[in-house]
N, C-alpha and C. Protein backbone atom coordinates (compact mmCIF):
# COMPACT_ATOMS: atom_id res chain seq x y z
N UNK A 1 68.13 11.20 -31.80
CA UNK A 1 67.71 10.12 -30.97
C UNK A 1 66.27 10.38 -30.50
N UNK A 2 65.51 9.38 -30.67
CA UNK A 2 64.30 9.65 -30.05
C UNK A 2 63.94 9.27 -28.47
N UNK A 3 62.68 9.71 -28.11
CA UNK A 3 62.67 9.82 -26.80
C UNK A 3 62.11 8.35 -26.51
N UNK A 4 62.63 8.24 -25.11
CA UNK A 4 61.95 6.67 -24.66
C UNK A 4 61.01 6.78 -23.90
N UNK A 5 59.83 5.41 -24.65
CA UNK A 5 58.78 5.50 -23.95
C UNK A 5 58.33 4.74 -22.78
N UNK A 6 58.16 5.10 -21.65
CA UNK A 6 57.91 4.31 -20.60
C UNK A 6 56.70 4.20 -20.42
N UNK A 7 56.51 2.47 -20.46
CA UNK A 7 54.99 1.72 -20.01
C UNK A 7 55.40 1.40 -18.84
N UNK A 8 54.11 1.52 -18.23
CA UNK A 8 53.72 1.71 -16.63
C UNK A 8 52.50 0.63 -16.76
N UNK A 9 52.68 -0.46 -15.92
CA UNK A 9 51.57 -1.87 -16.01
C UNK A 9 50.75 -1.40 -14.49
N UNK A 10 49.85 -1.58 -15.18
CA UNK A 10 48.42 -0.71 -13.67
C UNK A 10 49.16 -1.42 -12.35
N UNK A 11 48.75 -1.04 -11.15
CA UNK A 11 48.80 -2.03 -10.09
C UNK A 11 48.20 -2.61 -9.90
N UNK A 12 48.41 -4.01 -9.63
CA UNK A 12 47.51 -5.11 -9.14
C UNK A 12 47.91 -5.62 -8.17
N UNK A 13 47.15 -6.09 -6.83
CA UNK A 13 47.29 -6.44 -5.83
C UNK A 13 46.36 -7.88 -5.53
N UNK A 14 47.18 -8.73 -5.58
CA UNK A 14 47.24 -10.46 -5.46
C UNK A 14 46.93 -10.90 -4.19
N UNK A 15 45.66 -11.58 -4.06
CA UNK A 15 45.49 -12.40 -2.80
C UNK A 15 45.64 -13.95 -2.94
N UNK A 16 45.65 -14.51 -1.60
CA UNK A 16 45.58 -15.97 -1.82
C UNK A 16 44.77 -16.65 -0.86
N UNK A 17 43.79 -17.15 -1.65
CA UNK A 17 42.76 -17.79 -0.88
C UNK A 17 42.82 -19.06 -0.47
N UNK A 18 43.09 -20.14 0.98
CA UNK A 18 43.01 -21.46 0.82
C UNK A 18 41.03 -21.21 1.47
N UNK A 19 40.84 -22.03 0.26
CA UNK A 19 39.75 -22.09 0.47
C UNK A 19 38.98 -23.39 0.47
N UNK A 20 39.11 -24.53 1.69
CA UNK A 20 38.80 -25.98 2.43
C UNK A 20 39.89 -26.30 1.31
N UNK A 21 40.08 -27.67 0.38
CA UNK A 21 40.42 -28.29 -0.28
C UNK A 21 41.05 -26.95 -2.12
N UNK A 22 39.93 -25.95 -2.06
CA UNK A 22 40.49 -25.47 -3.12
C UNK A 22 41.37 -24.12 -3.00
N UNK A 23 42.22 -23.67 -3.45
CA UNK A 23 43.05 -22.40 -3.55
C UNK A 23 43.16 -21.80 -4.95
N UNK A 24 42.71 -20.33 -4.62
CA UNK A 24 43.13 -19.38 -5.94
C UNK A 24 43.67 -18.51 -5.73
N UNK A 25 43.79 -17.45 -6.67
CA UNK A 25 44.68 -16.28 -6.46
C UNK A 25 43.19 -15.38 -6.86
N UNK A 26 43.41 -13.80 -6.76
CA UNK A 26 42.07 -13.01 -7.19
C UNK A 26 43.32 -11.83 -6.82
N UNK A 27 42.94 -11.29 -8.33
CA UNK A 27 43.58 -9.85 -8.49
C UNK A 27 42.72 -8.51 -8.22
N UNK A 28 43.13 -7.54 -7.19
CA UNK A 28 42.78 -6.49 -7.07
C UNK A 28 43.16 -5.00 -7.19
N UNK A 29 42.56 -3.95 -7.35
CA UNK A 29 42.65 -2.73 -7.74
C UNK A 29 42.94 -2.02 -6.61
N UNK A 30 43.42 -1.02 -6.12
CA UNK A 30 43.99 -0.05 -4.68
C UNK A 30 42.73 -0.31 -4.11
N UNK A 31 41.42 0.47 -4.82
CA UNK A 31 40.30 0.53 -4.02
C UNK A 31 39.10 -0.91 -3.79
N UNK A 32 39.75 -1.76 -4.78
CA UNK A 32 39.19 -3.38 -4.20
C UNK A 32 39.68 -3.89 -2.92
N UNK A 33 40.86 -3.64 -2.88
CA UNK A 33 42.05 -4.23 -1.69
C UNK A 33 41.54 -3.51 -0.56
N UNK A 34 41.63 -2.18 -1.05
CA UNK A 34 41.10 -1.33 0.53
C UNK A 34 39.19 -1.50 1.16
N UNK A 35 38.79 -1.79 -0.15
CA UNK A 35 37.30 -2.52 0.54
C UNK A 35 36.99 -3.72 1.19
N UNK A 36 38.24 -4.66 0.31
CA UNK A 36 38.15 -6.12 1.44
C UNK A 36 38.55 -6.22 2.75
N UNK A 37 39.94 -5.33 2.34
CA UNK A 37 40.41 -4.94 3.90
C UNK A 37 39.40 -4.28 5.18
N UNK A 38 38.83 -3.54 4.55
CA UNK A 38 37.91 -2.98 5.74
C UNK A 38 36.58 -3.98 5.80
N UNK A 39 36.55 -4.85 5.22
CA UNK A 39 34.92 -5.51 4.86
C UNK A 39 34.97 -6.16 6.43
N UNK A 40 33.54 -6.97 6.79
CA UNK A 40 33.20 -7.56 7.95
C UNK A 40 34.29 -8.75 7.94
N UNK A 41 34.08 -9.70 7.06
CA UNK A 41 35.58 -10.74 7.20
C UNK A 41 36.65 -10.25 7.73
N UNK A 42 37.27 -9.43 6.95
CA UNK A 42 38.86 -9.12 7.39
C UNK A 42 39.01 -8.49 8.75
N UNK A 43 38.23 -8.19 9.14
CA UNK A 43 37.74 -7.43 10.29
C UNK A 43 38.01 -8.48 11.27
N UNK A 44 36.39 -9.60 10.93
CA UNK A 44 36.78 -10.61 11.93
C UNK A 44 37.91 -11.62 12.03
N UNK A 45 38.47 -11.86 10.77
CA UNK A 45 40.02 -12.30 11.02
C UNK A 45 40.98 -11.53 11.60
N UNK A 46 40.94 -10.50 11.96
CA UNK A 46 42.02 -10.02 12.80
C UNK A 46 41.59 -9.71 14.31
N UNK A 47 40.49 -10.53 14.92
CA UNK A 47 40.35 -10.42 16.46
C UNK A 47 40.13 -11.25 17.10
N UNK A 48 40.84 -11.35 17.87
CA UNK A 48 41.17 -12.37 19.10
C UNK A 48 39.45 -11.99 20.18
N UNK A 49 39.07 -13.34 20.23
CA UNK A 49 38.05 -13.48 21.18
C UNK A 49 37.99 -14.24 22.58
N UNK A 50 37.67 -13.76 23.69
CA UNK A 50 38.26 -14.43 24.73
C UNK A 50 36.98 -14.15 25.64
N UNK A 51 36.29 -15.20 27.11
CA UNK A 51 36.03 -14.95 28.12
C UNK A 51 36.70 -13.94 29.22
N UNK A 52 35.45 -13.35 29.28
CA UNK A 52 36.03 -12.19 30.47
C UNK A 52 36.30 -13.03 31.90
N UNK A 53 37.24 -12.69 32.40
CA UNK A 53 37.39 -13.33 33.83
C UNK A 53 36.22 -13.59 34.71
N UNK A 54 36.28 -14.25 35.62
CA UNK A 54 35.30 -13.75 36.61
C UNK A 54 34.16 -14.90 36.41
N UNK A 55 34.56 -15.76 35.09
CA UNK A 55 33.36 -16.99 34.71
C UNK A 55 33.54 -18.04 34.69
N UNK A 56 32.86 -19.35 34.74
CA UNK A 56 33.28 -20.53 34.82
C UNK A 56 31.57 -21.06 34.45
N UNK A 57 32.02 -22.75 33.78
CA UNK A 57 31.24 -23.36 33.16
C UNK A 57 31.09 -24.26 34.30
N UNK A 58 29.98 -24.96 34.82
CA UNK A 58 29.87 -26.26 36.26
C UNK A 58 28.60 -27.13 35.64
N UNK A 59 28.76 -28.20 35.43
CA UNK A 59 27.82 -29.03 34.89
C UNK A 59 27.04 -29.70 36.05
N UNK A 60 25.24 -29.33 36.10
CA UNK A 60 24.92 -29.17 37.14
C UNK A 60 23.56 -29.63 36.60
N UNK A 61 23.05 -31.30 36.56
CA UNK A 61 21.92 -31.63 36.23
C UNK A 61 21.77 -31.98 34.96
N UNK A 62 23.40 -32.33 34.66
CA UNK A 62 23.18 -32.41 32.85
C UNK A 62 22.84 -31.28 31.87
N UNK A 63 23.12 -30.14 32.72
CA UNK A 63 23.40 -28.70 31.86
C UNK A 63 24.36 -28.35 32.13
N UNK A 64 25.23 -27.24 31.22
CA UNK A 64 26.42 -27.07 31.64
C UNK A 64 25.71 -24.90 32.02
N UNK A 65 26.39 -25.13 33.25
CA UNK A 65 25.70 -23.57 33.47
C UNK A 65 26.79 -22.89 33.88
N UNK A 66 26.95 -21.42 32.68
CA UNK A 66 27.90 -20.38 33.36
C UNK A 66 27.40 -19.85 34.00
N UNK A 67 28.63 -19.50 35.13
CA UNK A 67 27.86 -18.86 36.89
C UNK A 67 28.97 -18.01 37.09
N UNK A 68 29.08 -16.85 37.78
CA UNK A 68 30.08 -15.76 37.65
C UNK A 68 31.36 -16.54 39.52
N UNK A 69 32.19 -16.03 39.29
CA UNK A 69 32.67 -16.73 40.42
C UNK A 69 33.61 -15.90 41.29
N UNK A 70 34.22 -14.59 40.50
CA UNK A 70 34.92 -13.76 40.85
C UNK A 70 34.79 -12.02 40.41
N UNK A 71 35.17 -11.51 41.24
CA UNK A 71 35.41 -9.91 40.81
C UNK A 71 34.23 -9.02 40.19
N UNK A 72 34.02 -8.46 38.88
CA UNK A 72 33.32 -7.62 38.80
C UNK A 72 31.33 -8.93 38.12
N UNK A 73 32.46 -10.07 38.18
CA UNK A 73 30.92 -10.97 37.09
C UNK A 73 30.35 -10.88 38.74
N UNK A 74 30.91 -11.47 39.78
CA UNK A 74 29.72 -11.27 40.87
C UNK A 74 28.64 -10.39 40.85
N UNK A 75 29.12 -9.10 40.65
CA UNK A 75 28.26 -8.00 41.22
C UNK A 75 26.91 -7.86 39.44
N UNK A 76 27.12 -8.71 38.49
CA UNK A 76 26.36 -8.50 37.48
C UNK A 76 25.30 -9.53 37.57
N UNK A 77 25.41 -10.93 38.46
CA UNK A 77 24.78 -11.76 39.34
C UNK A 77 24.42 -12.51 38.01
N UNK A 78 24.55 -12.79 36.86
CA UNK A 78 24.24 -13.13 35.46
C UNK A 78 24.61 -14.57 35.27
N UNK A 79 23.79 -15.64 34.96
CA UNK A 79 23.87 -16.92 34.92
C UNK A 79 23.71 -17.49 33.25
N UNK A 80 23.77 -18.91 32.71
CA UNK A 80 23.11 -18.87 31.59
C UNK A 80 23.42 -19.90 31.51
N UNK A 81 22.83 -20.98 30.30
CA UNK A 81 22.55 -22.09 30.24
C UNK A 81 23.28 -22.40 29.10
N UNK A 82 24.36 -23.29 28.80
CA UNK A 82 24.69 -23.49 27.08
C UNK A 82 24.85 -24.65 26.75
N UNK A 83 24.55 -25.15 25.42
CA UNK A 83 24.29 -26.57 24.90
C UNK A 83 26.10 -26.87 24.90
N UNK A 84 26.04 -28.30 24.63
CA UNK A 84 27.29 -28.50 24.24
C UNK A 84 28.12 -28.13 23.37
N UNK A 85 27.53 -28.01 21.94
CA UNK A 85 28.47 -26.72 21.31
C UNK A 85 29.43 -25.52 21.86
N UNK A 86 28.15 -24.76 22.47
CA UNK A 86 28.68 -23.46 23.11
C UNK A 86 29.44 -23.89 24.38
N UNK A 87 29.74 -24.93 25.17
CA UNK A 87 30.52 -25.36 26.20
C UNK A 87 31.72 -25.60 25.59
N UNK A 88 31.78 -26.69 24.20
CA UNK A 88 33.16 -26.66 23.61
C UNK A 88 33.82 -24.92 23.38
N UNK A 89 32.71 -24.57 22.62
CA UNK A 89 33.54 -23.32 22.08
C UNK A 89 33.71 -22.45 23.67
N UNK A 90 33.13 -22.40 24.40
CA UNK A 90 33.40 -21.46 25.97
C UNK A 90 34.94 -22.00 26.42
N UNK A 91 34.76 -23.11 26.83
CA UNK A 91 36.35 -24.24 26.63
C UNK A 91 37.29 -23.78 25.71
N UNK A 92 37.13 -23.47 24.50
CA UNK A 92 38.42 -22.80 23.76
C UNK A 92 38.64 -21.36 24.02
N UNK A 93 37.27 -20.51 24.36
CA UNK A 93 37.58 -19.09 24.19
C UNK A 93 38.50 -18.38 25.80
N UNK A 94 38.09 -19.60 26.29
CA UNK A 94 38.99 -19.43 27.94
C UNK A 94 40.39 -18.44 27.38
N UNK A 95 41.07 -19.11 26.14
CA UNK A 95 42.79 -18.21 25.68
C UNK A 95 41.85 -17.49 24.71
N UNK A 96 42.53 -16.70 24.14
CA UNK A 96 42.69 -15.93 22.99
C UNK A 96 42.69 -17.07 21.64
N UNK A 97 41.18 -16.62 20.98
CA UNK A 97 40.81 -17.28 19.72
C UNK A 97 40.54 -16.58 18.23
N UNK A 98 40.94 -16.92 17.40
CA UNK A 98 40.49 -16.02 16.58
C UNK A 98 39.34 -16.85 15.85
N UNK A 99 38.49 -16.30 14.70
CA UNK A 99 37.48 -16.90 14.52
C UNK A 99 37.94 -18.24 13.78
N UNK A 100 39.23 -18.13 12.72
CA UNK A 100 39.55 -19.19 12.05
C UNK A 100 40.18 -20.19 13.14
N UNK A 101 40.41 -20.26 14.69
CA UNK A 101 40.94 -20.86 15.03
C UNK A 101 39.57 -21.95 15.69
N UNK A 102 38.32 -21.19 16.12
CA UNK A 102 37.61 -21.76 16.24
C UNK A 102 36.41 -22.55 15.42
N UNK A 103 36.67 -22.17 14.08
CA UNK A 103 35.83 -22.57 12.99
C UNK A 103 36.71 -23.76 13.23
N UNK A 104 38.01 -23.69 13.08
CA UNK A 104 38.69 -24.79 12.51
C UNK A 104 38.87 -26.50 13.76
N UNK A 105 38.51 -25.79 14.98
CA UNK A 105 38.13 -26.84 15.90
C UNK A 105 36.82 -27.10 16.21
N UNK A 106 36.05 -26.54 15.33
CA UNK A 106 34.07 -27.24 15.55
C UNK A 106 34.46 -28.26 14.31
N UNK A 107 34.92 -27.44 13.03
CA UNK A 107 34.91 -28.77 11.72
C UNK A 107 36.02 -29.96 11.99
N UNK A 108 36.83 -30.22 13.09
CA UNK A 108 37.46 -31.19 13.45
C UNK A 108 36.85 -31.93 14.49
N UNK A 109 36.09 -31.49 14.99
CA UNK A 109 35.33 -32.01 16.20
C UNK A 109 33.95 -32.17 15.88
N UNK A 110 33.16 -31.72 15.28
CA UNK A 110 31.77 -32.16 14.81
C UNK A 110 31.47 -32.52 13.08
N UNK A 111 30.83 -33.02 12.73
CA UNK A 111 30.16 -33.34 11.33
C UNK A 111 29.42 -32.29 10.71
N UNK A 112 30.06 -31.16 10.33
CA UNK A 112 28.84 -29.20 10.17
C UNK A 112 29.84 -29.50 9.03
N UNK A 113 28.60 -28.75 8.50
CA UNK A 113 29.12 -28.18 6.83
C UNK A 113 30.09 -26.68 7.44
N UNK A 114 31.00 -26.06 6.47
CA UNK A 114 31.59 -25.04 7.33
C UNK A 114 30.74 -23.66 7.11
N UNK A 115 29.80 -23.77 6.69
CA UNK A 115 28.93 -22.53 6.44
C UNK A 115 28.22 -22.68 7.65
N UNK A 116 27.24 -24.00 8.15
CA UNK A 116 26.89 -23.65 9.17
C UNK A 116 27.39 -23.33 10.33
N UNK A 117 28.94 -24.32 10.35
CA UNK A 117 29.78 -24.04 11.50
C UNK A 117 29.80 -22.38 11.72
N UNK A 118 30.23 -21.40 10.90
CA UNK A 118 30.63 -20.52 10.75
C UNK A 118 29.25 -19.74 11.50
N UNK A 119 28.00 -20.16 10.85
CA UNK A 119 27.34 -19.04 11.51
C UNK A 119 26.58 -19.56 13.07
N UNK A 120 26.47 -20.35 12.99
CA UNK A 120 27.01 -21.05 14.67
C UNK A 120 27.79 -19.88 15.61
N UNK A 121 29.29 -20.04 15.02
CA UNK A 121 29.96 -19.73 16.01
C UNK A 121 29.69 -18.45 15.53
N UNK A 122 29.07 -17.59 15.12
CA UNK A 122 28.84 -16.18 14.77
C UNK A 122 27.69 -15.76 15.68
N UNK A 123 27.06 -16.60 15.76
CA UNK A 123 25.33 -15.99 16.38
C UNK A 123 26.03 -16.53 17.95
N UNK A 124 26.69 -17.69 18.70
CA UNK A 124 27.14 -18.15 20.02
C UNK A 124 27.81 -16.64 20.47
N UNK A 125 29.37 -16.17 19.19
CA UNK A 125 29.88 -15.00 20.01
C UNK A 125 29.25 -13.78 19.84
N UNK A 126 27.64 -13.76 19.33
CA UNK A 126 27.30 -12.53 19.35
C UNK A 126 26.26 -12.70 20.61
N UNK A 127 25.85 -13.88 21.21
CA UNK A 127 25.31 -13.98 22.33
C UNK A 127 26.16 -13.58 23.48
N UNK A 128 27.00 -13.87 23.21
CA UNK A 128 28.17 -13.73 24.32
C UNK A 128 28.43 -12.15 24.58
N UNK A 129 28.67 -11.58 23.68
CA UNK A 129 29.19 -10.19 23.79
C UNK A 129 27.77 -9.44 24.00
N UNK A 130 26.52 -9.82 23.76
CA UNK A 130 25.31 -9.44 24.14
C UNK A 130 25.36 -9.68 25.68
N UNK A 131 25.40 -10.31 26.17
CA UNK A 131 25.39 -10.71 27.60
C UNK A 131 26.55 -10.33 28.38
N UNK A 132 27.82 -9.68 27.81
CA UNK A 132 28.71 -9.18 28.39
C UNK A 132 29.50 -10.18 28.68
N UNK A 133 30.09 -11.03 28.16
CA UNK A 133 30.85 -12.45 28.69
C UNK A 133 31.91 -12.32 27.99
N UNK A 134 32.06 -11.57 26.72
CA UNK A 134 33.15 -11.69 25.90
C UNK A 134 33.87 -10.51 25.54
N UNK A 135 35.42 -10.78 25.55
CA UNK A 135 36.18 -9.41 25.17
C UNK A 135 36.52 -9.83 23.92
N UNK A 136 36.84 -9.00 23.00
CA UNK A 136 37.58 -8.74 21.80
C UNK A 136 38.64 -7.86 21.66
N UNK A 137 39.33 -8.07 21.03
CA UNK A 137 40.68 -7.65 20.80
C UNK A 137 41.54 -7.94 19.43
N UNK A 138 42.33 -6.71 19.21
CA UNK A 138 42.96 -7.09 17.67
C UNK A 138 43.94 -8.14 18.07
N UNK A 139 44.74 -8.95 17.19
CA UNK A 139 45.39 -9.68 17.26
C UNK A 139 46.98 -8.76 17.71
N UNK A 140 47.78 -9.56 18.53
CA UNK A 140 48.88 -9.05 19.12
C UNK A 140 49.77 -8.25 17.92
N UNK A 141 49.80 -8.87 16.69
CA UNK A 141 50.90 -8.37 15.24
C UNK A 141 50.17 -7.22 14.91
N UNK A 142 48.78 -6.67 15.18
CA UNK A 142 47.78 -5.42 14.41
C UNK A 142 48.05 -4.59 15.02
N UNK A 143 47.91 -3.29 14.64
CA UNK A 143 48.17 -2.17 15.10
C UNK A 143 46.91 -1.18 15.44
């Protein structure tokens, strides 16, 4: 009797992209999977973005101006001015947002291509966390 030969089919590791109107699949290798996983995207899909306490938006002259109102924002005495964009998105980040949750309420609410939407709300929450206004956090399911 001869010996049996066992084929072994490489691993491949299957994603699924909805991507606006189109969806694919894209096959990856251990060390493709583990580079997307760590890449800046996957990163920012797994964190919840939120206002730090202590802030509030008061529309005051036809600007909408954050002004600190409680606890530690008092003592940082830090004010700032934001267009209506950044008032909608301040308005959502009040709960826990993730970035696809807020991409996905600027392209329902304004006329933006989603590339610009995207870097919009990229350069708004990097103002934010520059100025100390914003916490981040992994999503509640991440470890």
């Amino acid at each position: 009797m001869s010996e049996k030969k066992v084929f072994v089919l490489p691993e491949v590791h299957v994603a699924f992209f909805p991507d606006g109107m189109n969806q694919h699949w894209e096959e990856y290798s251990d060390t493709e999977l583990e580079e997307l996983l760590n890449s800046r995207v996957a990163r920012e899909v797994r964190r919840l973005y939120r206002i730090k306490d202590g802030y509030c938006v008061r529309d005051f002259c036809g600007e909408s101006l954050v002004i600190p109102v409680s606890g530690a924002a008092l003592e940082e005495r830090k004010m700032a001015i934001i267009n209506p964009v950044g008032k909608f998105l301040w308005d959502k980040l009040q709960t826990g947002q993730t970035m696809g949750d807020l991409l996905l309420a600027v392209l329902c609410e304004y006329e933006v291509s989603r590339e610009e939407a995207l870097e919009d709300i990229r350069e708004f929450l990097a103002e934010l966390e520059t100025y100390k206004y914003l916490i981040i956090e992994k999503k509640e399911d991440e470890k």
